[in-house]
N, C-alpha and C. Protein backbone atom coordinates (compact mmCIF):
# COMPACT_ATOMS: atom_id res chain seq x y z
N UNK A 1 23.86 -7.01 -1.29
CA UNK A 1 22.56 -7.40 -1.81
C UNK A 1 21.46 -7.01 -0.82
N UNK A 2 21.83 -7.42 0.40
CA UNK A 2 20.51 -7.12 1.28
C UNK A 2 20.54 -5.45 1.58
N UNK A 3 21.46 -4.90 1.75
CA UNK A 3 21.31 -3.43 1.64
C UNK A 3 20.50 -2.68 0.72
N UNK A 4 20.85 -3.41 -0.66
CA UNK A 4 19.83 -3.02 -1.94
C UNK A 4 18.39 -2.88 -1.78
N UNK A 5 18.34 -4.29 -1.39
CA UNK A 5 16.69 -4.84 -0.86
C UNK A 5 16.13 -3.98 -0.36
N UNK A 6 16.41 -3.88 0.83
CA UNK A 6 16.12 -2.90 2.21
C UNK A 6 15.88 -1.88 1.73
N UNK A 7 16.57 -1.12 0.85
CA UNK A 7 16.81 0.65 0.21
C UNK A 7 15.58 0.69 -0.20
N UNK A 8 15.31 -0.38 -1.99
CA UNK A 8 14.38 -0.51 -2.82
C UNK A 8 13.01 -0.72 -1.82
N UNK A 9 12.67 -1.61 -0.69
CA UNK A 9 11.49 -1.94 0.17
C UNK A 9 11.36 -0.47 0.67
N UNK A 10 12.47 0.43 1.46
CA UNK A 10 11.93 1.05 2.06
C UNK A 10 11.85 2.35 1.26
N UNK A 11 11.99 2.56 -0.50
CA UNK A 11 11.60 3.30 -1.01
C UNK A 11 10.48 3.19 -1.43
N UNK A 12 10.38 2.02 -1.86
CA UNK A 12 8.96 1.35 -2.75
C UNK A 12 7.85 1.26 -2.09
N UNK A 13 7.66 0.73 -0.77
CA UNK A 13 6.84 0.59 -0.37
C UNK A 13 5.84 1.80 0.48
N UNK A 14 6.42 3.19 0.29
CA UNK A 14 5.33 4.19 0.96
C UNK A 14 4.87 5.01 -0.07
N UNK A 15 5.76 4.42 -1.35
CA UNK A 15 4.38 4.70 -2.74
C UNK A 15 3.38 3.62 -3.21
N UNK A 16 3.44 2.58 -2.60
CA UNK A 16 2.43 1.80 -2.42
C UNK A 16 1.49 2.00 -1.68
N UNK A 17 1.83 2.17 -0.89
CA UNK A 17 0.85 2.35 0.84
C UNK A 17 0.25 4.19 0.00
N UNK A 18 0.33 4.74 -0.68
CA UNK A 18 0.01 5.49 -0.83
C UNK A 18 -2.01 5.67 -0.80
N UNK A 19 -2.55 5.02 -1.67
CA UNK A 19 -3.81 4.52 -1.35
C UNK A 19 -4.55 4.76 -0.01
N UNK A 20 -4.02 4.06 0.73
CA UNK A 20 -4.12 4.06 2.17
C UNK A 20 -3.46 4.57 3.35
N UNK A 21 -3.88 6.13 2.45
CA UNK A 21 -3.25 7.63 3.17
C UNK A 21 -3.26 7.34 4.99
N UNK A 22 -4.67 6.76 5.41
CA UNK A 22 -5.34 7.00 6.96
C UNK A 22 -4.49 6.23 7.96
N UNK A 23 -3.88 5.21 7.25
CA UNK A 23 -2.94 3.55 7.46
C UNK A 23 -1.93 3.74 7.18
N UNK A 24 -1.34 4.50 6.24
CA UNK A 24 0.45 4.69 5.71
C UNK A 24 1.07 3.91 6.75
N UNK A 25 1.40 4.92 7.67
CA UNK A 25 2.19 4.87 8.54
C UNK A 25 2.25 3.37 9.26
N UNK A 26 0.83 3.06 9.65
CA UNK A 26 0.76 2.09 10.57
C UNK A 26 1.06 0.60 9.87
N UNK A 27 0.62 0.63 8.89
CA UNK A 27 1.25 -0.46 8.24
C UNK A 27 2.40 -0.64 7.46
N UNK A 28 2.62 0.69 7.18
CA UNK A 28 4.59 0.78 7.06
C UNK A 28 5.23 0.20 8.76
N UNK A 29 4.80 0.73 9.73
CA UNK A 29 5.48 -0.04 10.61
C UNK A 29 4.84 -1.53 11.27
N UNK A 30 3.98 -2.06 11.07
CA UNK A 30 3.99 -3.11 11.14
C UNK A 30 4.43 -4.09 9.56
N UNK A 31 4.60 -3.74 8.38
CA UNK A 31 5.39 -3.94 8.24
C UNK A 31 7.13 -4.19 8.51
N UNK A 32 7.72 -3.50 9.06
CA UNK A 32 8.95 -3.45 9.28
C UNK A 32 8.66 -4.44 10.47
N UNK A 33 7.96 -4.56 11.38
CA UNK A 33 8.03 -5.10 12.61
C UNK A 33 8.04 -6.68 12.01
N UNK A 34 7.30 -6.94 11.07
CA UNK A 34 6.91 -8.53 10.52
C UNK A 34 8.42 -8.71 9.86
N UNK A 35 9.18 -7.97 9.30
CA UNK A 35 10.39 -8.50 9.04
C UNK A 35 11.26 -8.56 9.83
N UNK A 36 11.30 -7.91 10.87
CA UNK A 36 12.44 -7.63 12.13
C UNK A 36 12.28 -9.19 12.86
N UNK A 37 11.26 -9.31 12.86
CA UNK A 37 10.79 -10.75 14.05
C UNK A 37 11.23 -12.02 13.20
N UNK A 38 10.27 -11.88 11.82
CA UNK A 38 10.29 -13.34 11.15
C UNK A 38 11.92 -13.59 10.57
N UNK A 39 12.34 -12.50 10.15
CA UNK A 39 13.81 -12.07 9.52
C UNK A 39 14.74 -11.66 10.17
N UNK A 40 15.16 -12.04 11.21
CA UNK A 40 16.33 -11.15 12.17
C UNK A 40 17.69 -11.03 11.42
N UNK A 41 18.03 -11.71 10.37
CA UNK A 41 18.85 -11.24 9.28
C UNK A 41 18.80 -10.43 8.17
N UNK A 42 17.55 -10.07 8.35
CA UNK A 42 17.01 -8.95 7.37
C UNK A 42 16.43 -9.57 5.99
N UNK A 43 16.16 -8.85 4.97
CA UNK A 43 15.79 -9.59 4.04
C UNK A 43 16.07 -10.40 3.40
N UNK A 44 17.65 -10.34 3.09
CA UNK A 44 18.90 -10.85 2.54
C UNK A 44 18.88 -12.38 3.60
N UNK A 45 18.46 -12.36 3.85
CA UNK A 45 18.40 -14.50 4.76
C UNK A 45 16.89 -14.72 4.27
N UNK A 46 16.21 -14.41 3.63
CA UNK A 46 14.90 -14.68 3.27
C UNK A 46 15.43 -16.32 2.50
N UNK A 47 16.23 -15.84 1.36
CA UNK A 47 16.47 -17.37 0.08
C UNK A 47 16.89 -18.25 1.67
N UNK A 48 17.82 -17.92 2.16
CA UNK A 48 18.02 -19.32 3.00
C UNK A 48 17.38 -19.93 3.89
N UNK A 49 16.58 -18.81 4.80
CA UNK A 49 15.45 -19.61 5.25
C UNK A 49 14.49 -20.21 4.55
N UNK A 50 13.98 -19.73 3.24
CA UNK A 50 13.22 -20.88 1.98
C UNK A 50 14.15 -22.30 2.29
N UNK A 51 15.20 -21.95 1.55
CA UNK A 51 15.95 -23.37 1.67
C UNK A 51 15.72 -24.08 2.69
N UNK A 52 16.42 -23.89 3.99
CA UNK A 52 16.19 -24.47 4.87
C UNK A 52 14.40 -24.89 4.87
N UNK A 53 13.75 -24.20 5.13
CA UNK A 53 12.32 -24.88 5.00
C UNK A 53 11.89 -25.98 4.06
N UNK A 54 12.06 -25.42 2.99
CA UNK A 54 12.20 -26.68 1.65
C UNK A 54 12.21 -27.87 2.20
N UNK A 55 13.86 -27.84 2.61
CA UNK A 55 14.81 -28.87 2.46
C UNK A 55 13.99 -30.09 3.59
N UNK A 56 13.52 -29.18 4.95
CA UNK A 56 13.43 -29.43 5.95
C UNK A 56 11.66 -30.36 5.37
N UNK A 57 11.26 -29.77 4.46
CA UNK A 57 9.85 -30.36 4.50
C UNK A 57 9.95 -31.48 3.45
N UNK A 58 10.76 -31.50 2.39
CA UNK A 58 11.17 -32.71 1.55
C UNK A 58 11.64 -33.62 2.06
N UNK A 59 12.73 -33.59 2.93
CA UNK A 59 13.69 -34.78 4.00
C UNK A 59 12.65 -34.97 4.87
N UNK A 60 11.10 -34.72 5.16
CA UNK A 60 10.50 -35.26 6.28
C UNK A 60 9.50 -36.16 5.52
N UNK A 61 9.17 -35.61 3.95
CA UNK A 61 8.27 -36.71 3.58
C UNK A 61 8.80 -38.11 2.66
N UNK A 62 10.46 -38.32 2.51
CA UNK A 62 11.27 -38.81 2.04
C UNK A 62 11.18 -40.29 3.25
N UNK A 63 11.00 -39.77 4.46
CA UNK A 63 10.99 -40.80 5.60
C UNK A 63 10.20 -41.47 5.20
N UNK A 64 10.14 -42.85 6.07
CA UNK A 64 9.62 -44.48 5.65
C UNK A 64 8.11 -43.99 6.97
């Protein structure tokens, strides 16, 4: 699954960035850099870090 992801992002996204011929590049790689840091499991741990966050912010307002 996360291989998929990754393929589809890093096909999809430099026909997006297309627009912003002057920037392509630079925000194709700061892109990649914002997932490398926030995601060190790659995209494919994205649902579980949601979860975990969720979970983590429901069980704190559940407290007395």
């Amino acid at each position: 699954m996360g291989t998929a992801v990754g393929a589809l992002t890093y096909t999809a996204l430099p026909q997006i960035l297309l627009d912003y011929e002057d920037a392509e590049l630079m925000l194709f790689g700061l892109g990649m850099l914002i997932v490398l840091i926030a995601f060190p499991g790659g995209l494919a741990s994205v649902p579980d870090a949601l979860v975990r966050v969720l979970s983590r912010l429901f069980a704190s307002k559940r407290r007395p």
